[in-house]
PDB file of N, CA and C in Angstrom:
ATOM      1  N   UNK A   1     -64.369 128.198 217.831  1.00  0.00           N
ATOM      2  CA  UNK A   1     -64.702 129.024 216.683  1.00  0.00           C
ATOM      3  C   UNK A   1     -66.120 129.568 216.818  1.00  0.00           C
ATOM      4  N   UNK A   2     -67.204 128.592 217.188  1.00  0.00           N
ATOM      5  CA  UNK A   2     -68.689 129.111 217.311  1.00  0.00           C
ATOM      6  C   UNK A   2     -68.858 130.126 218.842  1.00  0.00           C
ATOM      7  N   UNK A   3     -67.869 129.954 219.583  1.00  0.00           N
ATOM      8  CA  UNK A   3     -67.951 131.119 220.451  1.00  0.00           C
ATOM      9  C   UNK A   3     -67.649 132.424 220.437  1.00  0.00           C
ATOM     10  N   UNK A   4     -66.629 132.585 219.570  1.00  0.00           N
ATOM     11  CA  UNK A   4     -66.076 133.757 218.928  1.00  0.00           C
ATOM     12  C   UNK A   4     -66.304 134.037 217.412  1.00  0.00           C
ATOM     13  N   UNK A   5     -67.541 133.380 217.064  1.00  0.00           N
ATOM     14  CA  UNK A   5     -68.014 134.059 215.743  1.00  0.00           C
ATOM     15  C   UNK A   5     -68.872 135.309 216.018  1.00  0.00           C
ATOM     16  N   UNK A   6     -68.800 136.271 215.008  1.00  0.00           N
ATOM     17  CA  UNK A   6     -69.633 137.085 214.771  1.00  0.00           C
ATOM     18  C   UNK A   6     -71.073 137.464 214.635  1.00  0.00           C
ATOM     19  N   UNK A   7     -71.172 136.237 213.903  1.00  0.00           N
ATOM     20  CA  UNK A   7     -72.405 135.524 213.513  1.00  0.00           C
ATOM     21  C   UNK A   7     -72.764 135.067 214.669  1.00  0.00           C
ATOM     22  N   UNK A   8     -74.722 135.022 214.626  1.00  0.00           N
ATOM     23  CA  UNK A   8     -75.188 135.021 215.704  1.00  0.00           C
ATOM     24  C   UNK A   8     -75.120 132.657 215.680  1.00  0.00           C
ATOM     25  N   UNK A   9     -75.018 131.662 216.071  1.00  0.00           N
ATOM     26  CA  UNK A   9     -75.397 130.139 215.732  1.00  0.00           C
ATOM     27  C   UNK A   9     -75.756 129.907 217.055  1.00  0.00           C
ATOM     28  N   UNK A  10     -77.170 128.764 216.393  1.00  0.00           N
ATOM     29  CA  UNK A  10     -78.087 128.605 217.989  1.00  0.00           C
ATOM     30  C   UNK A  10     -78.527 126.757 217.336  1.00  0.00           C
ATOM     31  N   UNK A  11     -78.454 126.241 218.440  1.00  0.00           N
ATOM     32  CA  UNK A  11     -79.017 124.937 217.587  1.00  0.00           C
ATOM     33  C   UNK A  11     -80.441 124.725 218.754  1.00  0.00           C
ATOM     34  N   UNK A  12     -81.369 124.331 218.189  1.00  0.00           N
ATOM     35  CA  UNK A  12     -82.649 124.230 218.804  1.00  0.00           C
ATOM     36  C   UNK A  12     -83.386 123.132 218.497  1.00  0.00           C
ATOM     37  N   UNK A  13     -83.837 122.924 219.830  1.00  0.00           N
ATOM     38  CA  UNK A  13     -84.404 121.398 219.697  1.00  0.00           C
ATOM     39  C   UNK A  13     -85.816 121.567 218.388  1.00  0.00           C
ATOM     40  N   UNK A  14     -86.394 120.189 218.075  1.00  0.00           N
ATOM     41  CA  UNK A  14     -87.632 120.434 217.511  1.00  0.00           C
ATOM     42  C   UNK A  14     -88.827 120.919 218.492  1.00  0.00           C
ATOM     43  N   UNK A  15     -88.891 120.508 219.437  1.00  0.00           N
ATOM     44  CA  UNK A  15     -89.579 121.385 220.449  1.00  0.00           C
ATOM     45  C   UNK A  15     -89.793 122.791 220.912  1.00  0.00           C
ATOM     46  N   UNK A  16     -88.815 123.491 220.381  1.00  0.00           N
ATOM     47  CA  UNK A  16     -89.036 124.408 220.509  1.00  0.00           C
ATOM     48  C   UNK A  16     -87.859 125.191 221.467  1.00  0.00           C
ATOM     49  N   UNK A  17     -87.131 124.483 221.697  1.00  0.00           N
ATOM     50  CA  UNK A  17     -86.362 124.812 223.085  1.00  0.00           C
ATOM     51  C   UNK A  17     -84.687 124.834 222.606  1.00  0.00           C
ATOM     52  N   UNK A  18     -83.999 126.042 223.201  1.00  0.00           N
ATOM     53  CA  UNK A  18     -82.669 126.611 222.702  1.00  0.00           C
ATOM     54  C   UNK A  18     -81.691 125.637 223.069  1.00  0.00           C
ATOM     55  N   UNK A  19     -81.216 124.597 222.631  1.00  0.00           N
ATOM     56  CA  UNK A  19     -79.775 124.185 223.477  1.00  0.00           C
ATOM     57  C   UNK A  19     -78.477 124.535 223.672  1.00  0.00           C
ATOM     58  N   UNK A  20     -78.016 125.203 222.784  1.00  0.00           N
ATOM     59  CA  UNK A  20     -77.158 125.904 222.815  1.00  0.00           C
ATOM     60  C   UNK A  20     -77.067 127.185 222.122  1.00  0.00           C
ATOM     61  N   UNK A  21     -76.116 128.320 222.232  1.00  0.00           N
ATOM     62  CA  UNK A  21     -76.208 129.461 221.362  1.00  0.00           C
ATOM     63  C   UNK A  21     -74.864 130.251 221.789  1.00  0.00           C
ATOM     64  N   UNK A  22     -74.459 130.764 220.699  1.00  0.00           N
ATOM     65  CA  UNK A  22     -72.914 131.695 221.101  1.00  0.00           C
ATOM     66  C   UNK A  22     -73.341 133.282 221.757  1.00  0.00           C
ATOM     67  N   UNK A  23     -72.507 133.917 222.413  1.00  0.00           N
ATOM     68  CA  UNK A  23     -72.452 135.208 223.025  1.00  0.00           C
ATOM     69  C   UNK A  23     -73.237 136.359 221.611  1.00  0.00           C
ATOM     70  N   UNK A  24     -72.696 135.635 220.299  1.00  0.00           N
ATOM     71  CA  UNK A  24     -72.913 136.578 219.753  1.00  0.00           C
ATOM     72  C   UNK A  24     -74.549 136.616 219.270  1.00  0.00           C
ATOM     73  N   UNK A  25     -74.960 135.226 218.994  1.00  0.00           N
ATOM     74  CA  UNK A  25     -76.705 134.889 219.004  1.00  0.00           C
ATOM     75  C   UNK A  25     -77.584 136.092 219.664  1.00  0.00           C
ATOM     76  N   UNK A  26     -77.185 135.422 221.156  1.00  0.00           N
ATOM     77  CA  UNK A  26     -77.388 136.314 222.419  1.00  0.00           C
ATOM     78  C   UNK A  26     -77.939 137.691 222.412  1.00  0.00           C
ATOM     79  N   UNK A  27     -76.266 138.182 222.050  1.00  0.00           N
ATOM     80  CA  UNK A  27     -76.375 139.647 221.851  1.00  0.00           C
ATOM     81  C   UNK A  27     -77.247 140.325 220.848  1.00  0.00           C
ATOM     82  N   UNK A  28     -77.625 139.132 219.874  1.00  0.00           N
ATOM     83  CA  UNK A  28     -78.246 140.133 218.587  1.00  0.00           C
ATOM     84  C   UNK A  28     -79.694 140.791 218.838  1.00  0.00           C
ATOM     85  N   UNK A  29     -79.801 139.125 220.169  1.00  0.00           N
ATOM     86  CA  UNK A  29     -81.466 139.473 220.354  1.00  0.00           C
ATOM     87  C   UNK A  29     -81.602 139.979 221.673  1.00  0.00           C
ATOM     88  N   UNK A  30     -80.799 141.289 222.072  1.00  0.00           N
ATOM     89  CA  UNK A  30     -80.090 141.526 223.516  1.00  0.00           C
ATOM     90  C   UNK A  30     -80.197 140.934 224.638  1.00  0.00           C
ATOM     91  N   UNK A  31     -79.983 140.229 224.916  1.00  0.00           N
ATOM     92  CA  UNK A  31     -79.881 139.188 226.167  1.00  0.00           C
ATOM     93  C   UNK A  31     -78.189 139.562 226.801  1.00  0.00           C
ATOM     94  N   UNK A  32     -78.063 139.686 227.793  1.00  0.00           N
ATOM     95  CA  UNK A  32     -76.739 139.821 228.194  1.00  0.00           C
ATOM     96  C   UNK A  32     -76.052 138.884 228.207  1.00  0.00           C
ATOM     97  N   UNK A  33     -76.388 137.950 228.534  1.00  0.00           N
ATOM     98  CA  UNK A  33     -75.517 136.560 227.888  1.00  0.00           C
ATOM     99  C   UNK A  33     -76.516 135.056 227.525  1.00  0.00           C
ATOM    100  N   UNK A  34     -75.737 134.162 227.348  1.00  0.00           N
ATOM    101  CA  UNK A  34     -76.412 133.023 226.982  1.00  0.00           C
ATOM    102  C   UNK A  34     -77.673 132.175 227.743  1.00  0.00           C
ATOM    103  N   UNK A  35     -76.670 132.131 228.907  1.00  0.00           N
ATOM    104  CA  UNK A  35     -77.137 131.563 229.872  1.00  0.00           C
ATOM    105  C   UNK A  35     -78.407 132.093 230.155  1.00  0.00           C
ATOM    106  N   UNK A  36     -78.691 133.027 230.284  1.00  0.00           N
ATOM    107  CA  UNK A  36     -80.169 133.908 230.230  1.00  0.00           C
ATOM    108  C   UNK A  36     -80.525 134.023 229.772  1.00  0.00           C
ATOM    109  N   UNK A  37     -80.257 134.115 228.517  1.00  0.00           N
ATOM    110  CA  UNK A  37     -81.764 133.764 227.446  1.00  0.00           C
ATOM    111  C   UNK A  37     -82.280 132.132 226.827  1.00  0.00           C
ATOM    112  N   UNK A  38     -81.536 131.381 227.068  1.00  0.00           N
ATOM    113  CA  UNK A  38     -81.862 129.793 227.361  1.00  0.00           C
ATOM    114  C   UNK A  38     -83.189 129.645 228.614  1.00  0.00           C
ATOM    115  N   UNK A  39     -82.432 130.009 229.657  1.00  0.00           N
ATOM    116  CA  UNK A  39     -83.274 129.948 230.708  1.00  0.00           C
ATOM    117  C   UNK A  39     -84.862 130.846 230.194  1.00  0.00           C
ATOM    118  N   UNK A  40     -84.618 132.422 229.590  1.00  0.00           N
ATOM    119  CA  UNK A  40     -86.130 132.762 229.404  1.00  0.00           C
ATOM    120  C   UNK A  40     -86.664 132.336 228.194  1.00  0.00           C
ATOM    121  N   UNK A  41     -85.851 132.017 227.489  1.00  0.00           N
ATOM    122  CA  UNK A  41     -86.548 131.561 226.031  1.00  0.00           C
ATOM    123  C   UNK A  41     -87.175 130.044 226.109  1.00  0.00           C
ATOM    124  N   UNK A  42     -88.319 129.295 226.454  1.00  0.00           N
ATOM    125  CA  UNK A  42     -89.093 127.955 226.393  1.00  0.00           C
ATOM    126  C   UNK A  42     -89.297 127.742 225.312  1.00  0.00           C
ATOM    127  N   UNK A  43     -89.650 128.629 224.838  1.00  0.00           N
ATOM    128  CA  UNK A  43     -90.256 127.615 223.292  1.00  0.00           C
ATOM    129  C   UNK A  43     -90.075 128.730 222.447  1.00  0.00           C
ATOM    130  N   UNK A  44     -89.319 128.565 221.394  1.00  0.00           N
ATOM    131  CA  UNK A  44     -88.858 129.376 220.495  1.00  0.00           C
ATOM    132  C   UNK A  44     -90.022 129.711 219.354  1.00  0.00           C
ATOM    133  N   UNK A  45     -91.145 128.698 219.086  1.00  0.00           N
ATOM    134  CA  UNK A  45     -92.277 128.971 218.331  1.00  0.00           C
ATOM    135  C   UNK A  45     -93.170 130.177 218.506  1.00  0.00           C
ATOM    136  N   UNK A  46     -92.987 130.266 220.201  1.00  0.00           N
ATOM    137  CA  UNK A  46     -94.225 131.258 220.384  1.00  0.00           C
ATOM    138  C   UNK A  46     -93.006 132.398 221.177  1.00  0.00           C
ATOM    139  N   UNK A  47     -92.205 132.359 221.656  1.00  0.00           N
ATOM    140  CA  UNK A  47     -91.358 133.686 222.241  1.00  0.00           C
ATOM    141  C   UNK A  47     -90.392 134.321 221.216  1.00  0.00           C
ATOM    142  N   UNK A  48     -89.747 133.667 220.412  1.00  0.00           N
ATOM    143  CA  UNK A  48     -89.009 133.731 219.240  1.00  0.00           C
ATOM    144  C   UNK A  48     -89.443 134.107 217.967  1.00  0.00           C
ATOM    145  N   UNK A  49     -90.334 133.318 217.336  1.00  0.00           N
ATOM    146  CA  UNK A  49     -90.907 133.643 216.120  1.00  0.00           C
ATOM    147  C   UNK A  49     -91.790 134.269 215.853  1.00  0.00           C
ATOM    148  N   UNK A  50     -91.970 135.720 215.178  1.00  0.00           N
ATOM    149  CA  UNK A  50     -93.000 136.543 214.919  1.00  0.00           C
ATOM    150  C   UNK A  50     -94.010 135.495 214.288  1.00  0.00           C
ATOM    151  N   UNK A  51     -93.857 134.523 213.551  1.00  0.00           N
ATOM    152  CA  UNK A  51     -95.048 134.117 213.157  1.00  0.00           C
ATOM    153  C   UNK A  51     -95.041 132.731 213.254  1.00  0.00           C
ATOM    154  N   UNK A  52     -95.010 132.181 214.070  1.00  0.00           N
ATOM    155  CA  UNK A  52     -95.187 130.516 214.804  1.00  0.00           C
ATOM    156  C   UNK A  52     -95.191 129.156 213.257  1.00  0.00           C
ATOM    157  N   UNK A  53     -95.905 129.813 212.141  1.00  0.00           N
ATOM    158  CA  UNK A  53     -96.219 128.955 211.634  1.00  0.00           C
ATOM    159  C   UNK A  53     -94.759 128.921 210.299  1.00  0.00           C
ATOM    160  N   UNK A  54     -94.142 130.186 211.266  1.00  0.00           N
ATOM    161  CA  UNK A  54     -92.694 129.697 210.203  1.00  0.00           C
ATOM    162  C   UNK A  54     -91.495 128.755 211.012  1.00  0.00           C
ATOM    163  N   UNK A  55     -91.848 128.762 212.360  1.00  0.00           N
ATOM    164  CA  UNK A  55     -90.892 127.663 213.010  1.00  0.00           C
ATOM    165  C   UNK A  55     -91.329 126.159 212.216  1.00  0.00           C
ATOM    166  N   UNK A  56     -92.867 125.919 212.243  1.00  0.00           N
ATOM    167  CA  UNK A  56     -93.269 125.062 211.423  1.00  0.00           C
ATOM    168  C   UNK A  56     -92.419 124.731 210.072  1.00  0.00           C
ATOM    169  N   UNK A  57     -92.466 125.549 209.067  1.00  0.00           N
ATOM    170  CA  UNK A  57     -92.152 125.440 207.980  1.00  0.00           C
ATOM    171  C   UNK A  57     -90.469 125.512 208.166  1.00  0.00           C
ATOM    172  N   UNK A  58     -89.727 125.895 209.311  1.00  0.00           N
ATOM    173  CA  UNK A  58     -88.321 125.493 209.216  1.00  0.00           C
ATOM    174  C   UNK A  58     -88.217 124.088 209.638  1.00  0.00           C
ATOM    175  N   UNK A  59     -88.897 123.919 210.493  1.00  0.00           N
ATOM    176  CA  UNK A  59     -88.806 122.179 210.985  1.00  0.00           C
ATOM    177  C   UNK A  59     -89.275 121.506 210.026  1.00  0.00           C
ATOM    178  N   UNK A  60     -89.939 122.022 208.685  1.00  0.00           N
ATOM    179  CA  UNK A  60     -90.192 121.068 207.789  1.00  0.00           C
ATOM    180  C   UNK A  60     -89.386 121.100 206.706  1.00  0.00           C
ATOM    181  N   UNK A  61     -88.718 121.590 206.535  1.00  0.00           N
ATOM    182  CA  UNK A  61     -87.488 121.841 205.559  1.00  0.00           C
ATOM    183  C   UNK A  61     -86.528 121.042 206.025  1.00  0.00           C
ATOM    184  N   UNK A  62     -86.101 121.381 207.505  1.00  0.00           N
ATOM    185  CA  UNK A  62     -85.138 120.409 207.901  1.00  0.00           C
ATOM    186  C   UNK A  62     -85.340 118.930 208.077  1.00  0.00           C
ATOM    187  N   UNK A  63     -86.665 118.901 207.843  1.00  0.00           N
ATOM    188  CA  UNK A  63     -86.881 117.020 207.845  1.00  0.00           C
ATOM    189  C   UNK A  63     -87.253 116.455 206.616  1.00  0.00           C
ATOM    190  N   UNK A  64     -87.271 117.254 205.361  1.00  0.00           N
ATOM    191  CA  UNK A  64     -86.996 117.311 204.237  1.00  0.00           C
ATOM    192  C   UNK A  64     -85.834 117.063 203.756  1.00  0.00           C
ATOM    193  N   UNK A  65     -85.089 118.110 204.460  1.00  0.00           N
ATOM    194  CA  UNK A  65     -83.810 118.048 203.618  1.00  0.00           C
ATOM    195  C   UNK A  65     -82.404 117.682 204.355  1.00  0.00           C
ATOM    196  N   UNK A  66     -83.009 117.887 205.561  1.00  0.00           N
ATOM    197  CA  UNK A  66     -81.524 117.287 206.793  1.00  0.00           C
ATOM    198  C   UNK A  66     -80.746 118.531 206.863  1.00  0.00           C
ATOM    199  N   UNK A  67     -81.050 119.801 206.438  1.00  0.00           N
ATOM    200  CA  UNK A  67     -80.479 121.261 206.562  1.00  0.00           C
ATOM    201  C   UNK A  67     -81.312 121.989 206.275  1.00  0.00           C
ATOM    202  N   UNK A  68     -81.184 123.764 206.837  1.00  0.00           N
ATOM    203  CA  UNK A  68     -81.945 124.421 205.965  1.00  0.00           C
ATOM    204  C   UNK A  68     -80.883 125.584 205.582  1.00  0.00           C
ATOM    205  N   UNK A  69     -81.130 126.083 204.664  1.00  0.00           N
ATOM    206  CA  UNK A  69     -80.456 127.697 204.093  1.00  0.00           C
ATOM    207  C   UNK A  69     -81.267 128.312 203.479  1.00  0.00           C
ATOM    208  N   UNK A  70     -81.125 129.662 203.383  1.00  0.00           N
ATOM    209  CA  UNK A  70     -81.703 130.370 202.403  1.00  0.00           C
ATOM    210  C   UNK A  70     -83.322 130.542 203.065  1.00  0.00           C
ATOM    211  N   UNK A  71     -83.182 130.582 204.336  1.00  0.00           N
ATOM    212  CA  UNK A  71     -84.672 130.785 205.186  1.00  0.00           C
ATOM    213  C   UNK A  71     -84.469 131.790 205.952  1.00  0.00           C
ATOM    214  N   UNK A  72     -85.643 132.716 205.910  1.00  0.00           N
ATOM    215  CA  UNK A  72     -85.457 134.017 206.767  1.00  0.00           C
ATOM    216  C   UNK A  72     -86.774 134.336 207.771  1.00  0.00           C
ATOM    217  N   UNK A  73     -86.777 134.877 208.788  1.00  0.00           N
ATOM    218  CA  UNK A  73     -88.038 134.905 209.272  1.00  0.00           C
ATOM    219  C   UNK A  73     -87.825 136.313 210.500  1.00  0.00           C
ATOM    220  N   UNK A  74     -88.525 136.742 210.781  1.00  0.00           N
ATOM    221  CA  UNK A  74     -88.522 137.990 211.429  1.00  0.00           C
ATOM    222  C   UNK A  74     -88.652 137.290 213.275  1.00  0.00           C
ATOM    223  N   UNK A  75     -88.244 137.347 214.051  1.00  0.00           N
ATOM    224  CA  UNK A  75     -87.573 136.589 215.487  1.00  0.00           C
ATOM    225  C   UNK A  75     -87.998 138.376 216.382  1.00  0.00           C
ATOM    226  N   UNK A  76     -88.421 138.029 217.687  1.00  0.00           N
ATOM    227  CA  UNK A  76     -88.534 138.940 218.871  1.00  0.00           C
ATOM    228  C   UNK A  76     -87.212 139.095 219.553  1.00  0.00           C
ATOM    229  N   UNK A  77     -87.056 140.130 219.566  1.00  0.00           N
ATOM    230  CA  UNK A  77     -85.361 140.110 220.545  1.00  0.00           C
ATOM    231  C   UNK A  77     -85.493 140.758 221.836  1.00  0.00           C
ATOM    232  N   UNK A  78     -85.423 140.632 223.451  1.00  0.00           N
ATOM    233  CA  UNK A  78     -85.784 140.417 224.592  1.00  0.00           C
ATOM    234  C   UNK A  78     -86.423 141.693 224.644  1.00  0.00           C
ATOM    235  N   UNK A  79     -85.939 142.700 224.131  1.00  0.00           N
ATOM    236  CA  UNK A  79     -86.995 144.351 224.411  1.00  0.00           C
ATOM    237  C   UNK A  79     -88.100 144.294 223.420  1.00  0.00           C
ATOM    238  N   UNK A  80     -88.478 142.943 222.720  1.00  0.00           N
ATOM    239  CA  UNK A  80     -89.700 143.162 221.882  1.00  0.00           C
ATOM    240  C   UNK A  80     -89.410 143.659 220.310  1.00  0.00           C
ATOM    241  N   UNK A  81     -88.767 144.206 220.338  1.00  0.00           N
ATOM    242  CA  UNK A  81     -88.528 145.239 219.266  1.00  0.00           C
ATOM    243  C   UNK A  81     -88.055 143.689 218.527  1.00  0.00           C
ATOM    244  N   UNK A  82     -88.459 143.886 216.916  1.00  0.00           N
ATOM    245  CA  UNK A  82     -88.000 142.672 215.709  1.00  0.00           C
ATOM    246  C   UNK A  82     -86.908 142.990 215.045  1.00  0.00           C
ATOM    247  N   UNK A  83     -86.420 141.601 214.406  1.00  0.00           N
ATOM    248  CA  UNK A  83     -84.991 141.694 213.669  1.00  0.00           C
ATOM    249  C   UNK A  83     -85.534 140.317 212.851  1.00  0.00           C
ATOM    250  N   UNK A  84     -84.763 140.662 211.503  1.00  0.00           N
ATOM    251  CA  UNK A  84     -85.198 139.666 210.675  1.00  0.00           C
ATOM    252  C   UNK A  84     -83.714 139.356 210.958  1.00  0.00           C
ATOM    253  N   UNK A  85     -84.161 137.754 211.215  1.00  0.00           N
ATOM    254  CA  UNK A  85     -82.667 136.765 210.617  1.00  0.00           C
ATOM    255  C   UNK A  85     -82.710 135.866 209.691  1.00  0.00           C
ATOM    256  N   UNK A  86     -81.685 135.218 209.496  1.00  0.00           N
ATOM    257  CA  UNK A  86     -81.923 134.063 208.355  1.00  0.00           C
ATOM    258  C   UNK A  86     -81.174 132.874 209.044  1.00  0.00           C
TER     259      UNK A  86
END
């Protein structure tokens, strides 16, 4: 089902680092497939997040609350160019 969703789902370590993510994740933030943007993406704080100190504040929600929703943050997608996700 998470491979053939629409929706982009990525689960990421607290470190910073992608472990998994569907084709469609991928695609949102154009990467041609998964496998390649795992490999270029290291640390999602500083390549991923327009503003580092909101990876912070998601990792603190989730150790708050053991989930997060209703969080949005503006993310780099491989040509640079931004996309807000939630």
């Amino acid at each position: 089902i998470v491979e053939n969703a629409v929706s982009g789902i990525c689960q990421i370590t607290a470190s910073g680092k992608i472990r998994s993510a569907n084709p469609a994740f991928a695609k949102i933030l154009g990467f041609a497939d998964t496998e390649i943007m795992i490999a270029e993406i290291e640390d999602v704080r500083k390549q991923l997040f327009i503003s580092p100190p909101d990876f912070d504040q998601f990792l603190s929600k989730l150790a708050a609350d053991g989930a997060v929703s209703d969080f949005e943050t503006i993310v780099a997608r491989h040509d640079k160019s931004q996309i807000w996700i939630s």
